[in-house]
PDB file of N, CA and C in Angstrom:
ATOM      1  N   UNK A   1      88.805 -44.475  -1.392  1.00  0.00           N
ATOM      2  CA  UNK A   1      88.193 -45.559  -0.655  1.00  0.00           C
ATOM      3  C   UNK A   1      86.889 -45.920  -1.347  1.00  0.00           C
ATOM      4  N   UNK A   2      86.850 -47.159  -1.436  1.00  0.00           N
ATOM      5  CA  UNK A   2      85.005 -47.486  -1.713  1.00  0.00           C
ATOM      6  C   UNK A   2      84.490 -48.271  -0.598  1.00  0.00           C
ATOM      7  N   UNK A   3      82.858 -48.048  -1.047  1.00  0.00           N
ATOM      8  CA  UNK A   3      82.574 -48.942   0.096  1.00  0.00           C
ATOM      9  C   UNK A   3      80.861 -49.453  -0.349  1.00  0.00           C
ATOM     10  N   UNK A   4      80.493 -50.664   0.644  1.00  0.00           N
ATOM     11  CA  UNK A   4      79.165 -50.800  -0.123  1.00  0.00           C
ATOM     12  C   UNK A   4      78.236 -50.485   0.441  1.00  0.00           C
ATOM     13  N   UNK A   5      76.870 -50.724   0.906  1.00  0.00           N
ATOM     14  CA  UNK A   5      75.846 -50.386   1.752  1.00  0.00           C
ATOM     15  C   UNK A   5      75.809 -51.566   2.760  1.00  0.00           C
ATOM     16  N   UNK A   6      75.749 -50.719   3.378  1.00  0.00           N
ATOM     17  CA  UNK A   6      75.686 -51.739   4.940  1.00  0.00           C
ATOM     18  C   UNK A   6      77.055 -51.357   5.475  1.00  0.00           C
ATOM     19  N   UNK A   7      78.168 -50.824   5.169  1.00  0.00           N
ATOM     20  CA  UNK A   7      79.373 -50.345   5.454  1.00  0.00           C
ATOM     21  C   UNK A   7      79.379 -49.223   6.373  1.00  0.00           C
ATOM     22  N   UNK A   8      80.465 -49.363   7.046  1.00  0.00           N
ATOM     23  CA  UNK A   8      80.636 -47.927   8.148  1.00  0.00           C
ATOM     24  C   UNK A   8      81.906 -47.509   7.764  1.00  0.00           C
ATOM     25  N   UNK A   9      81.785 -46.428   7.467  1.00  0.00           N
ATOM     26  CA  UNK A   9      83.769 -45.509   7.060  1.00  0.00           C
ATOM     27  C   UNK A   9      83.716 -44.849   8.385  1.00  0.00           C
ATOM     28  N   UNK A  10      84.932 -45.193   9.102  1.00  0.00           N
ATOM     29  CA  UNK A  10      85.686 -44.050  10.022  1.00  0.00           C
ATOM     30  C   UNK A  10      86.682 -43.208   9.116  1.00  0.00           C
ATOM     31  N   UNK A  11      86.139 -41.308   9.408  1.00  0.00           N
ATOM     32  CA  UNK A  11      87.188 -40.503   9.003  1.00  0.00           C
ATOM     33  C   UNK A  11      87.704 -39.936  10.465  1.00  0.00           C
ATOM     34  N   UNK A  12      89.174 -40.556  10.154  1.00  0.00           N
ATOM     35  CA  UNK A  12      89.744 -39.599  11.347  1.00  0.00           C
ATOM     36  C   UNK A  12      90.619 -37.924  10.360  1.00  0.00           C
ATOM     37  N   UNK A  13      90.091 -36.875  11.088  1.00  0.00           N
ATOM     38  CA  UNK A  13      90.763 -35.899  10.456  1.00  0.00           C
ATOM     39  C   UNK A  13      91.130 -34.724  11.715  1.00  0.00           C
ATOM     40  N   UNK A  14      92.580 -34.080  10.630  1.00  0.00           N
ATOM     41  CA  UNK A  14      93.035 -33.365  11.799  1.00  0.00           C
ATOM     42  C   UNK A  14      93.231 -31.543  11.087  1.00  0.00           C
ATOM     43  N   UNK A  15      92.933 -30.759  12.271  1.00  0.00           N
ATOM     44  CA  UNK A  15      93.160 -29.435  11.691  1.00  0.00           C
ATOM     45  C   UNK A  15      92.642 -28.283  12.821  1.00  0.00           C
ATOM     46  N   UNK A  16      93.222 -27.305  12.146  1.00  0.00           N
ATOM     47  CA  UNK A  16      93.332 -26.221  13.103  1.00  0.00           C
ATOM     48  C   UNK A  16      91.869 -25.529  12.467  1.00  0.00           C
ATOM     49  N   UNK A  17      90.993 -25.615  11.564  1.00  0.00           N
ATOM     50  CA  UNK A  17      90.106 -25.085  11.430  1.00  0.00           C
ATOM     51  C   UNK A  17      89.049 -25.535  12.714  1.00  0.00           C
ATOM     52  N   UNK A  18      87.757 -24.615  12.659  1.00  0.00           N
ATOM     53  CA  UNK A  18      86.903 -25.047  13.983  1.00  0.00           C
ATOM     54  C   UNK A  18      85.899 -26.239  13.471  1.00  0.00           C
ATOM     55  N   UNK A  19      85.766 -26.238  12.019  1.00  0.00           N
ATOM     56  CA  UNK A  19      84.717 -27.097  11.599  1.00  0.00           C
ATOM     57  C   UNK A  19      85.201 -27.560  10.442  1.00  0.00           C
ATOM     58  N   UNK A  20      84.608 -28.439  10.192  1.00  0.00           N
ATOM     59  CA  UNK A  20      84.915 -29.156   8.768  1.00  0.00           C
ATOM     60  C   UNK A  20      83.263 -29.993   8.146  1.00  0.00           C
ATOM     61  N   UNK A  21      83.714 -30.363   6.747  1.00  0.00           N
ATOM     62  CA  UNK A  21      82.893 -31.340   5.939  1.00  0.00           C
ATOM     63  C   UNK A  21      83.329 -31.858   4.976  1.00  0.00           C
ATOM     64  N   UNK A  22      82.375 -33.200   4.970  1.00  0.00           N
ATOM     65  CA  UNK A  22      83.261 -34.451   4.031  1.00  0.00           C
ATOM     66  C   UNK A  22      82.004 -34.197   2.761  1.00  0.00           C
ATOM     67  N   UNK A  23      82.584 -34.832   1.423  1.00  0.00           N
ATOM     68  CA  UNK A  23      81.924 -34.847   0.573  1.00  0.00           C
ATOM     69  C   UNK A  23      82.163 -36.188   0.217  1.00  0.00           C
ATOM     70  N   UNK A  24      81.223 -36.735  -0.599  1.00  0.00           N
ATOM     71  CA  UNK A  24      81.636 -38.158  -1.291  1.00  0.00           C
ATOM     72  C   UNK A  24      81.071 -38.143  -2.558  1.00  0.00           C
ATOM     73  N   UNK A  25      81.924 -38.518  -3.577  1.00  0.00           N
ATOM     74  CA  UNK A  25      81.408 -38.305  -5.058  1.00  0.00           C
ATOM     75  C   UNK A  25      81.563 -40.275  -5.473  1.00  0.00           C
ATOM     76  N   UNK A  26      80.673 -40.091  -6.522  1.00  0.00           N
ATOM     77  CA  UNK A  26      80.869 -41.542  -7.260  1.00  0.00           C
ATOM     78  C   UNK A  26      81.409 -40.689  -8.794  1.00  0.00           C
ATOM     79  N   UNK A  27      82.746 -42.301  -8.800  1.00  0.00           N
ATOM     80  CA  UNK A  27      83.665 -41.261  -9.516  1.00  0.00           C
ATOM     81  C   UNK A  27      83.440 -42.748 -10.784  1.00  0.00           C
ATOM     82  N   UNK A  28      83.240 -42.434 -11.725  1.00  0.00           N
ATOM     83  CA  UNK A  28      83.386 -42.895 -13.271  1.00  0.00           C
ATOM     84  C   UNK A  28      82.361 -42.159 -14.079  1.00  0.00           C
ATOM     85  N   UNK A  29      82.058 -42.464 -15.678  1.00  0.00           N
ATOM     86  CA  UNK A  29      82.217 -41.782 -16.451  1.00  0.00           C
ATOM     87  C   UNK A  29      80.657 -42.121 -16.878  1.00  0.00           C
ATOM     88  N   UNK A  30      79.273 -41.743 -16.002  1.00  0.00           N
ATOM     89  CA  UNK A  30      77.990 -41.698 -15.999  1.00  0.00           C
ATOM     90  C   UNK A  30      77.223 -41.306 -17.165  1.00  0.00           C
ATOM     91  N   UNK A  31      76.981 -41.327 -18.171  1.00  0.00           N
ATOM     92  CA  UNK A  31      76.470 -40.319 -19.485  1.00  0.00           C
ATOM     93  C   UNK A  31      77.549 -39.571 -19.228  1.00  0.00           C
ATOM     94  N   UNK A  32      78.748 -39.321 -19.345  1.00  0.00           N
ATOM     95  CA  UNK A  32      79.698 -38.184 -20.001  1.00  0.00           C
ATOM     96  C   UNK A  32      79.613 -37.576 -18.807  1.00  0.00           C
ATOM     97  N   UNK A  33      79.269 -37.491 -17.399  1.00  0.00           N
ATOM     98  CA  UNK A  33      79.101 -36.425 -16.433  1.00  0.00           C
ATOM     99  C   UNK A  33      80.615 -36.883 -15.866  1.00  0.00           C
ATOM    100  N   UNK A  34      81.006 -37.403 -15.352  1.00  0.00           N
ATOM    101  CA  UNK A  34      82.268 -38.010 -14.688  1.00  0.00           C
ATOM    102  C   UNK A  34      81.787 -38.036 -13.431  1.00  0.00           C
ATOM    103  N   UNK A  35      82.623 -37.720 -12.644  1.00  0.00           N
ATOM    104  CA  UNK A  35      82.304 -38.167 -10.821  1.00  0.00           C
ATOM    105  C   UNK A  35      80.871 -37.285 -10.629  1.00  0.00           C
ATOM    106  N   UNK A  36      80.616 -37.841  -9.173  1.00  0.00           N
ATOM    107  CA  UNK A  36      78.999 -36.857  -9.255  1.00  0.00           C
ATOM    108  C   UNK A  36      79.118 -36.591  -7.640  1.00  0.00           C
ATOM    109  N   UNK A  37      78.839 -35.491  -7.048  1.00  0.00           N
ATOM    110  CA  UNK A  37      78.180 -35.706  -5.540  1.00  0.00           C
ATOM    111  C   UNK A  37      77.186 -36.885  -5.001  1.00  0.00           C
ATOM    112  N   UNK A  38      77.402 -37.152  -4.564  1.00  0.00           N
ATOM    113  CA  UNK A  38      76.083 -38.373  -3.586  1.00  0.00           C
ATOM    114  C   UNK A  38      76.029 -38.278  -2.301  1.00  0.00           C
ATOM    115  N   UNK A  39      76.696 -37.379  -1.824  1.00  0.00           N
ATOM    116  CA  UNK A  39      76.768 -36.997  -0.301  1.00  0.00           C
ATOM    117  C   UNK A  39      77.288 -36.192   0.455  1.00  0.00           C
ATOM    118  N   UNK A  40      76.597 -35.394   1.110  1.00  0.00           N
ATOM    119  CA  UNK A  40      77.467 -34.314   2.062  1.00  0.00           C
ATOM    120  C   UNK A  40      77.123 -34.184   3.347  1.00  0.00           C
ATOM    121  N   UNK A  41      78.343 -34.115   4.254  1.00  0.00           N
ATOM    122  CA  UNK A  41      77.893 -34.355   5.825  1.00  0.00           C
ATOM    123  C   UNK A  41      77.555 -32.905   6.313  1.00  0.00           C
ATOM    124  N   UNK A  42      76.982 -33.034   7.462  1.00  0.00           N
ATOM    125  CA  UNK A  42      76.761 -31.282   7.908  1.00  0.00           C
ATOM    126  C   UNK A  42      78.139 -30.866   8.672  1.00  0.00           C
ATOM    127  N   UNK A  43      78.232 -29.583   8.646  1.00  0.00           N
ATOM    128  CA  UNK A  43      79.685 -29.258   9.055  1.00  0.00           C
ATOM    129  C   UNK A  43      79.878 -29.687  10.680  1.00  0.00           C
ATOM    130  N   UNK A  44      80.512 -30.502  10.953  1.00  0.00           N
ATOM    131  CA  UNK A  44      81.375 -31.281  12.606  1.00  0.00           C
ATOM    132  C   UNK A  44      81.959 -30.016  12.975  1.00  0.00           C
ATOM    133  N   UNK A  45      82.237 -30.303  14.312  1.00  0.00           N
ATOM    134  CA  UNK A  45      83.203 -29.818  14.995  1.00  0.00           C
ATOM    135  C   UNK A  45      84.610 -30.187  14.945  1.00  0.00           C
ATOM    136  N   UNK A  46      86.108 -29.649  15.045  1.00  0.00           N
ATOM    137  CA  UNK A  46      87.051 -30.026  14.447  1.00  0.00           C
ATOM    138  C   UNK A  46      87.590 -29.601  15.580  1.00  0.00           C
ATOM    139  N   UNK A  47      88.873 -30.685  15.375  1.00  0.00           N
ATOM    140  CA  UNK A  47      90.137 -30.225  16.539  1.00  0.00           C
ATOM    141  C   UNK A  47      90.981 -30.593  15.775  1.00  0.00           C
ATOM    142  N   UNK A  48      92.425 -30.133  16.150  1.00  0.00           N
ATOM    143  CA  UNK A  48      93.859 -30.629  15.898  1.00  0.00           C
ATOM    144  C   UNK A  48      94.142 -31.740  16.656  1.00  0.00           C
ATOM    145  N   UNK A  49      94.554 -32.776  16.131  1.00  0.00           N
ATOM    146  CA  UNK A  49      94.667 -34.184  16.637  1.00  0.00           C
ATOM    147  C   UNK A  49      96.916 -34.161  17.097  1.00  0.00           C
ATOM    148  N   UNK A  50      96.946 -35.288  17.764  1.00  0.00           N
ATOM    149  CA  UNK A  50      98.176 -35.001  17.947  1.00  0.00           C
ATOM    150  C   UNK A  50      99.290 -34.914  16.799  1.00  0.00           C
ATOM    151  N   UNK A  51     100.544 -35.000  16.875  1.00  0.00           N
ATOM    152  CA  UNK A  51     101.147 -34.792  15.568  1.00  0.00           C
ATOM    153  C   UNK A  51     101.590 -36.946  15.852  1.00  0.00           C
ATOM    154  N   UNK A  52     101.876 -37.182  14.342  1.00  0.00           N
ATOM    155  CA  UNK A  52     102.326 -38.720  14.152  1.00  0.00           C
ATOM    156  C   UNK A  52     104.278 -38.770  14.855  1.00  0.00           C
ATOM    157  N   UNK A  53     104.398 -40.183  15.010  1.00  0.00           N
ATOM    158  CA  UNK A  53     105.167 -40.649  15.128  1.00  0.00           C
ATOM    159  C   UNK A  53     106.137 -41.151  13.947  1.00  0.00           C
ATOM    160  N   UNK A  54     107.082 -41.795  13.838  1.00  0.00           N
ATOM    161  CA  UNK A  54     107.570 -41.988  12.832  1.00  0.00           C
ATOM    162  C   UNK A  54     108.523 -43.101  13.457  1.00  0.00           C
ATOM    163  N   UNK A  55     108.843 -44.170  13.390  1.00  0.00           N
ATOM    164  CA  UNK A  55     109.767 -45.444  13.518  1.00  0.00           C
ATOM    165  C   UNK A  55     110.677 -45.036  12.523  1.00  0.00           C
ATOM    166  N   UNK A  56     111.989 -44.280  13.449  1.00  0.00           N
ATOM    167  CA  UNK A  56     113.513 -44.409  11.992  1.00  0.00           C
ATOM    168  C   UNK A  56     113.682 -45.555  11.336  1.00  0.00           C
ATOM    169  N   UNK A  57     114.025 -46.715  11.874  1.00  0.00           N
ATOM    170  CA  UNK A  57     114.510 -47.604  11.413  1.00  0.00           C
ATOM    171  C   UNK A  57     113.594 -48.634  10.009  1.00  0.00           C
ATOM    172  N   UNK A  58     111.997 -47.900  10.181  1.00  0.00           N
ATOM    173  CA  UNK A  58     111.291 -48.658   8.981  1.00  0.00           C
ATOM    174  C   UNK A  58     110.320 -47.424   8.292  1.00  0.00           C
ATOM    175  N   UNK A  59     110.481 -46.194   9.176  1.00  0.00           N
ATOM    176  CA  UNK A  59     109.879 -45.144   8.560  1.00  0.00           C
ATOM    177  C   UNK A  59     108.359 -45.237   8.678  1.00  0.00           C
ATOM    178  N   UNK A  60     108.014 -46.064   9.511  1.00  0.00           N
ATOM    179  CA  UNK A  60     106.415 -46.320   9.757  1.00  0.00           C
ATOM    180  C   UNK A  60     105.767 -45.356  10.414  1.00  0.00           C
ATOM    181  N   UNK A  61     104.712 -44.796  10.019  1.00  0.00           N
ATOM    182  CA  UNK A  61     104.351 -43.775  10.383  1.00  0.00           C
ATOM    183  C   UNK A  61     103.025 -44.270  11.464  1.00  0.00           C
ATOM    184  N   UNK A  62     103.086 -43.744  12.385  1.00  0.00           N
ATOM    185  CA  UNK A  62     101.785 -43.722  13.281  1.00  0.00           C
ATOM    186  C   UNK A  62     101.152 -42.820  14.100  1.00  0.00           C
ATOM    187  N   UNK A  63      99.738 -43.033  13.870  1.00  0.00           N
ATOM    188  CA  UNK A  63      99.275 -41.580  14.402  1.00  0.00           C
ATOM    189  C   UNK A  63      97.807 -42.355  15.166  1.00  0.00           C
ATOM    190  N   UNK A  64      97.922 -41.663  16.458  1.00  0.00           N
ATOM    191  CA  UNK A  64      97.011 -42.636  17.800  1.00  0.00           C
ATOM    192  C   UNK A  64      96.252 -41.103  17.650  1.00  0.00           C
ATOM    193  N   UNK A  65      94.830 -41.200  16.896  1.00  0.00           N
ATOM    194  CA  UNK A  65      93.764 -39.685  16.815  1.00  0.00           C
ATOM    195  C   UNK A  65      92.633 -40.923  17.291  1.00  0.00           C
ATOM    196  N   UNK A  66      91.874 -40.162  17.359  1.00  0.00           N
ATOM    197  CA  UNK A  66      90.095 -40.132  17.879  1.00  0.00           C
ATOM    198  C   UNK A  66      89.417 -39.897  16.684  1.00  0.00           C
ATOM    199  N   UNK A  67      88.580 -40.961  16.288  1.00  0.00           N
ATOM    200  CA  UNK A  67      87.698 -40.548  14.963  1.00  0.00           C
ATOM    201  C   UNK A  67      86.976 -39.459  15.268  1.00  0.00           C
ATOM    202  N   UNK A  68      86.901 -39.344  14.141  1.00  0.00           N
ATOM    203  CA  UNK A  68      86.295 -37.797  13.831  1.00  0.00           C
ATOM    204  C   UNK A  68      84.795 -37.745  13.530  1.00  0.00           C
ATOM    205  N   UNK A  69      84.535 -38.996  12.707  1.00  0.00           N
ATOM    206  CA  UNK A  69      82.934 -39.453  12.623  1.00  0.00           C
ATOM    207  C   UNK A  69      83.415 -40.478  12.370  1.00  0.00           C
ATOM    208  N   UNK A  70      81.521 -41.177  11.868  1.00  0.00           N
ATOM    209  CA  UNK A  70      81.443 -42.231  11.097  1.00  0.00           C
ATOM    210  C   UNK A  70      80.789 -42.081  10.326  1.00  0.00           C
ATOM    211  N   UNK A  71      80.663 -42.765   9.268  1.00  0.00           N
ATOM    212  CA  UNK A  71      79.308 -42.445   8.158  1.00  0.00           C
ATOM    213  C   UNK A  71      79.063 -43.954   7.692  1.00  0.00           C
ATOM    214  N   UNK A  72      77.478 -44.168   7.735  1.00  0.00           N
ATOM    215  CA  UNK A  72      77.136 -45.867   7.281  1.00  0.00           C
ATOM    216  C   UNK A  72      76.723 -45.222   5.937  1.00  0.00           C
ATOM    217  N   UNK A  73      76.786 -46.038   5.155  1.00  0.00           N
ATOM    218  CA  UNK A  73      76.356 -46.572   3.418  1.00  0.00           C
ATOM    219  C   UNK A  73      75.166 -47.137   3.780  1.00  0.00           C
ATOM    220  N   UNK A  74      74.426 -46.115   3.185  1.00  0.00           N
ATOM    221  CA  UNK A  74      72.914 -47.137   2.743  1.00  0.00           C
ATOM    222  C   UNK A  74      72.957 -46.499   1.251  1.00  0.00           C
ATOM    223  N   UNK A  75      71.522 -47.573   0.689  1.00  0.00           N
ATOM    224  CA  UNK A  75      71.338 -47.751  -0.108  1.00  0.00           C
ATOM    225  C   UNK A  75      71.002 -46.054  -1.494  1.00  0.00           C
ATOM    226  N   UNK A  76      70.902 -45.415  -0.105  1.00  0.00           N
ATOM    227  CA  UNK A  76      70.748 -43.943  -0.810  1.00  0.00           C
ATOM    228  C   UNK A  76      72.153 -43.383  -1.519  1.00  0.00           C
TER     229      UNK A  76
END
């Protein structure tokens, strides 16, 4: 995903661990470094979200979860 400043990302995530954390790297080829960290959230609280649905007939997958956070893009 990219995104610019002034942007809000919803992560919805699901799992049996109690906590989790997101990282976000900027990914191309900086002086030879390649992707880099630029961000790390503090560890959330986590739940197992329900399991998805699946439509036979088109194989569409859907899954009705509760975001998990949000994170805005600023300029940092």
């Amino acid at each position: 995903m990219s995104a610019r400043v002034g942007d809000s990302i919803t992560l919805y995530v699901s799992t049996s661990a109690p906590a989790f954390r997101v990282e976000a790297y900027r990914m191309g080829w900086y002086q030879g470094l390649g992707g880099r960290l630029v961000w790390r959230s503090p560890e959330m609280p986590a739940t197992a979200q329900p399991a998805p649905t699946i439509a036979a007939p088109t194989r569409t997958v859907t899954a009705v979860w509760e975001p998990s956070m949000r994170v805005h893009v600023s300029k940092d």
